[in-house]
Protein backbone atom coordinates (compact mmCIF):
# COMPACT_ATOMS: atom_id res chain seq x y z
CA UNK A 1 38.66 127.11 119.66
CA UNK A 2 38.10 128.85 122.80
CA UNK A 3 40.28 126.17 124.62
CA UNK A 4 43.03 126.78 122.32
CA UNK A 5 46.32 128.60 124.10
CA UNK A 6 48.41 131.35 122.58
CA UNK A 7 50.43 131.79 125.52
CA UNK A 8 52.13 129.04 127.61
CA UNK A 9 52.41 126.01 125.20
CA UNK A 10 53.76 122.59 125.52
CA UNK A 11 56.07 123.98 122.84
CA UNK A 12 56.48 127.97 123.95
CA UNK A 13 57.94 125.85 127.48
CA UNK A 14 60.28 123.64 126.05
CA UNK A 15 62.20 125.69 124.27
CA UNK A 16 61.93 128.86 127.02
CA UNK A 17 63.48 126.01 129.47
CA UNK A 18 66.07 125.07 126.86
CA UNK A 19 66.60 129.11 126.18
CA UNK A 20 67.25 129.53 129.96
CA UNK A 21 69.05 126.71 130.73
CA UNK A 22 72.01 128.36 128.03
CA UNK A 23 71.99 131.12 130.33
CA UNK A 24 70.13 133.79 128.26
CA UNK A 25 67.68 135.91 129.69
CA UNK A 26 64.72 137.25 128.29
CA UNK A 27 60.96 138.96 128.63
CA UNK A 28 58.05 137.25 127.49
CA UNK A 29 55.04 138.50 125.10
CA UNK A 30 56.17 142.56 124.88
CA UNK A 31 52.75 143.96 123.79
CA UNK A 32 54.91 146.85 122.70
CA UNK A 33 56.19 144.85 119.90
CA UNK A 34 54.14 143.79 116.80
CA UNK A 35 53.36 139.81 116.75
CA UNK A 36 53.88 140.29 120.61
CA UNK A 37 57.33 137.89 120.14
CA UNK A 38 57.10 134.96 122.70
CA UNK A 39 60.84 135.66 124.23
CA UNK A 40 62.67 139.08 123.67
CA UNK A 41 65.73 139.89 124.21
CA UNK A 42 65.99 143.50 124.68
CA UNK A 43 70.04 144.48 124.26
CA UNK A 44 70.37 142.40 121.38
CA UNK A 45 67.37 143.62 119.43
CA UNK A 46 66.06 140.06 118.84
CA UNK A 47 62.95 138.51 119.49
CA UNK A 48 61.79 134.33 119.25
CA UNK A 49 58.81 133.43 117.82
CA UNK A 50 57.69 129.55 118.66
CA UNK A 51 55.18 128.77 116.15
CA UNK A 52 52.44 125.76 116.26
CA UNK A 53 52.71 124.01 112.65
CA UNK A 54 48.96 124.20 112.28
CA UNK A 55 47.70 127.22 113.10
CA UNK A 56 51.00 129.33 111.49
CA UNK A 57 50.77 127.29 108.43
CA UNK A 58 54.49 125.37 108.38
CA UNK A 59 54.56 124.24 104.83
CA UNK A 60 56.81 121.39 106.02
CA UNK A 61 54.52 119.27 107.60
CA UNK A 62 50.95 120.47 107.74
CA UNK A 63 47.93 120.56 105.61
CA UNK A 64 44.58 122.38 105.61
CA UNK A 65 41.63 120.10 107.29
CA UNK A 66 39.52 118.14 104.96
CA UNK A 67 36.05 119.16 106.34
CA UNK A 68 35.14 123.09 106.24
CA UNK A 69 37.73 124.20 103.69
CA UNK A 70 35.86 127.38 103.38
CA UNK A 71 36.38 128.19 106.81
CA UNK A 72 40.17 127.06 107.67
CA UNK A 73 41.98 128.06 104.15
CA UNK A 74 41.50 131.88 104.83
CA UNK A 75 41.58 131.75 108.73
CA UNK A 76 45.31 129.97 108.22
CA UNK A 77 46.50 132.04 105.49
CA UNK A 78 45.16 135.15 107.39
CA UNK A 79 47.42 133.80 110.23
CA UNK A 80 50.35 133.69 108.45
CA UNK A 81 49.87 137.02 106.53
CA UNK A 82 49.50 138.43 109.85
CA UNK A 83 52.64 136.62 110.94
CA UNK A 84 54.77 137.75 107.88
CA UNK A 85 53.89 141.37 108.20
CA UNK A 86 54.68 141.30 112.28
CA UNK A 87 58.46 139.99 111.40
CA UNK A 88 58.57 142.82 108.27
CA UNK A 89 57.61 145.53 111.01
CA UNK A 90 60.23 144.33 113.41
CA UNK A 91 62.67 144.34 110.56
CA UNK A 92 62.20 147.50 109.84
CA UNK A 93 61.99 148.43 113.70
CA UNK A 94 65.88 146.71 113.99
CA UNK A 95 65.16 143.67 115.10
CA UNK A 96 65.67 140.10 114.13
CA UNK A 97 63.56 137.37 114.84
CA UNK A 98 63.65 133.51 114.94
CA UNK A 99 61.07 131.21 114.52
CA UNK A 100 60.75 128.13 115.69
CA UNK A 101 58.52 125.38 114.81
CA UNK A 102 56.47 122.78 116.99
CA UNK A 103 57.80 120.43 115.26
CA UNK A 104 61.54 121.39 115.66
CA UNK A 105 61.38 121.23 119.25
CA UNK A 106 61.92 117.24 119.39
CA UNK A 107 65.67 117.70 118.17
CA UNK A 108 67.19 119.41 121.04
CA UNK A 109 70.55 119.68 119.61
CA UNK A 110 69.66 121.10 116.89
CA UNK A 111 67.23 123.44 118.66
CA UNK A 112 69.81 124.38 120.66
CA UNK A 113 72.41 124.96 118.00
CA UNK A 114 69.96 127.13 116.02
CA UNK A 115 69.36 129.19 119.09
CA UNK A 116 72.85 129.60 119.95
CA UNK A 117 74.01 130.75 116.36
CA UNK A 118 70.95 133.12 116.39
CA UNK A 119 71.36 134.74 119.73
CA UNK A 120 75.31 134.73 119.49
């Protein structure tokens, strides 16, 4: 798990290129801000989360690994706890926040319409 990225992802690219190439600008990973968002956008008071459907738990499309049950289950869950209690505190900070899903990222026009309605 050591080789596993939080920062930089196949994913967290994408959709920063996509982000940029709309013409919004943004700061990455703000350590001041709980969850440390992946894109914020200061003068809106919004932040963009981009989620990997395993380790964030997207009910959609992923499941818990067969082998070590007793290992994963609470390390996932304790992910997404952690997760849910980030957005609450930025909620109650002022600020909204988006997340996006690995799995989302392979509609672009839909990505991009989401982003555009959230950031408008």
């Amino acid at each position: 798990m050591a080789r596993i990225r939080s920062k930089d992802t196949k994913p967290e690219l994408t959709v920063r290129r996509l982000v940029h190439g709309m013409g919004y600008r943004y700061r990455l990973h703000d350590k001041s801000l709980p969850g440390h968002p992946d894109m914020v956008f200061r003068r809106r008071s919004k932040v963009i989360f981009v989620h990997g459907c395993f380790w964030h738990r997207h009910r959609n499309c992923c499941r818990v690994p067969s082998s070590r049950r007793e290992y994963w289950l609470p390390k996932l869950e304790g992910n997404a706890a952690r997760d849910k209690r980030a957005r609450e505190t930025l909620r109650r900070m002022g600020w909204r926040s988006l997340i996006i899903w690995e799995c989302e990222i392979a509609h672009r026009k839909r990505l991009e319409q989401k982003v555009r309605a959230f950031l408008a």
